[in-house]
Protein backbone atom coordinates (compact mmCIF):
# COMPACT_ATOMS: atom_id res chain seq x y z
CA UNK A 1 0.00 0.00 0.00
CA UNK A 2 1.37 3.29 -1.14
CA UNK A 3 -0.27 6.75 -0.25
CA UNK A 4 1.77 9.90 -2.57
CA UNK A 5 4.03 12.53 -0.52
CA UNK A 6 2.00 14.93 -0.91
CA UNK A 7 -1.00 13.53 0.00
CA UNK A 8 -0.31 13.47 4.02
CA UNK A 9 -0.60 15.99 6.23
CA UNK A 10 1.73 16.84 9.06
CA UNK A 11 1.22 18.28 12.38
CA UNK A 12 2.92 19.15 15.47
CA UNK A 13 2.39 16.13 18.00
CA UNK A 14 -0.81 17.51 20.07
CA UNK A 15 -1.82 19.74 17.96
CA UNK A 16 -4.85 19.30 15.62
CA UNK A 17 -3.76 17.94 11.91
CA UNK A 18 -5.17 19.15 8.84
CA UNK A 19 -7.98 15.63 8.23
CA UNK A 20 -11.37 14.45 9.15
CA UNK A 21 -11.90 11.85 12.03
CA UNK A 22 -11.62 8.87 9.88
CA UNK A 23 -7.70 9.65 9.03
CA UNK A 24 -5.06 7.17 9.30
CA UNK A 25 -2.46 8.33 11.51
CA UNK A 26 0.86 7.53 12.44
CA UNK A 27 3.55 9.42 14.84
CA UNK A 28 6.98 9.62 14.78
CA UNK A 29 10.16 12.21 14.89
CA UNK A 30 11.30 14.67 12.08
CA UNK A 31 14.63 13.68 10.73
CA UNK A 32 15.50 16.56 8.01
CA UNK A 33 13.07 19.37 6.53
CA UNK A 34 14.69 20.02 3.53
CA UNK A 35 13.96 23.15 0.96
CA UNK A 36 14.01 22.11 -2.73
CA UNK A 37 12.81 25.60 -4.05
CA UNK A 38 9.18 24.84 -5.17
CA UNK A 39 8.69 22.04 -2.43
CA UNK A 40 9.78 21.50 0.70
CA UNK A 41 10.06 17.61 1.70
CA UNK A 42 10.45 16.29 5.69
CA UNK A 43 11.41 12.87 6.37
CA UNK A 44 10.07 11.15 9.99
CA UNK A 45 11.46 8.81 11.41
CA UNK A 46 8.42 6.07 12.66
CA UNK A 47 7.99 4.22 15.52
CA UNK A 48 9.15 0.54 13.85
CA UNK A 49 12.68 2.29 12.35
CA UNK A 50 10.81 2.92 9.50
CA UNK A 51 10.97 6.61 7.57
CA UNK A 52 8.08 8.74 5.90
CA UNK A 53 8.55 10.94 3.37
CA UNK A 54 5.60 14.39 3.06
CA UNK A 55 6.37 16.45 0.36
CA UNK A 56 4.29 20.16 0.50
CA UNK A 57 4.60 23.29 -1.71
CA UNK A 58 6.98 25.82 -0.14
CA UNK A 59 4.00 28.07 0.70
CA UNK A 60 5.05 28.23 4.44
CA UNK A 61 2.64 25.69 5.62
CA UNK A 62 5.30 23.67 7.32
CA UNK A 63 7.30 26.44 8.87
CA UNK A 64 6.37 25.46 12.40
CA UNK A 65 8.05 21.52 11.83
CA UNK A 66 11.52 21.50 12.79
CA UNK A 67 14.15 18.65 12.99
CA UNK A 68 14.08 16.66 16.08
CA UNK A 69 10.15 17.60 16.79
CA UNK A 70 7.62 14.95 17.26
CA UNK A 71 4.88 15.14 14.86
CA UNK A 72 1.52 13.36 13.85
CA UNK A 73 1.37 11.94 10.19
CA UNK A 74 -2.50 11.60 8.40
CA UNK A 75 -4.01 10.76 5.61
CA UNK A 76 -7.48 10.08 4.09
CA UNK A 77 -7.88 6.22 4.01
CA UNK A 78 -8.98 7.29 -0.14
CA UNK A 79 -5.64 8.32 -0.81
CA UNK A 80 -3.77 4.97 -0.34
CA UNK A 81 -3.30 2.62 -3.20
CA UNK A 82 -2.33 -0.75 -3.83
CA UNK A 83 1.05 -1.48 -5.87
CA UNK A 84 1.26 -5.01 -7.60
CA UNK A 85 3.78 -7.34 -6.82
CA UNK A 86 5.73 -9.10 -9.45
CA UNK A 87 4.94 -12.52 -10.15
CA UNK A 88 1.74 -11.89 -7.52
């Protein structure tokens, strides 16, 4: 299951995020924010040593996520996708 970059939303850890009720949600710690220009991309580190990757326009939406901060990840259960395996 895949869900796009910049489909998830990220929010400071007790603050509200920017989905409905029915959101998936994960939480973990910001590794880098890094400023590409025309996006700005932030990697988390998850709980299970896993990383997520959000990808947002560089509108200043995610100038209050900083490295080190925990943070909620969301996203609307619609927005996730199924990839096919080879030979599945």
């Amino acid at each position: 299951v895949a869900i796009r970059p910049e489909r998830v939303w990220i929010a400071p850890d007790g603050e509200p995020g920017g989905g409905g009720p029915s959101d998936a949600q994960l939480s973990g710690v910001v590794r880098t924010c890094n400023y590409l220009g025309a996006v700005t991309q932030v990697i988390v580190s998850l709980g299970d040593g896993r990383t997520a990757l959000i990808q947002r326009t560089s509108d200043g939406r995610l100038a209050g996520i900083t490295e080190g901060q925990r943070v909620r990840l969301g996203w609307d259960p619609a927005a996730a996708f199924v990839l096919p395996i080879d030979g599945a």
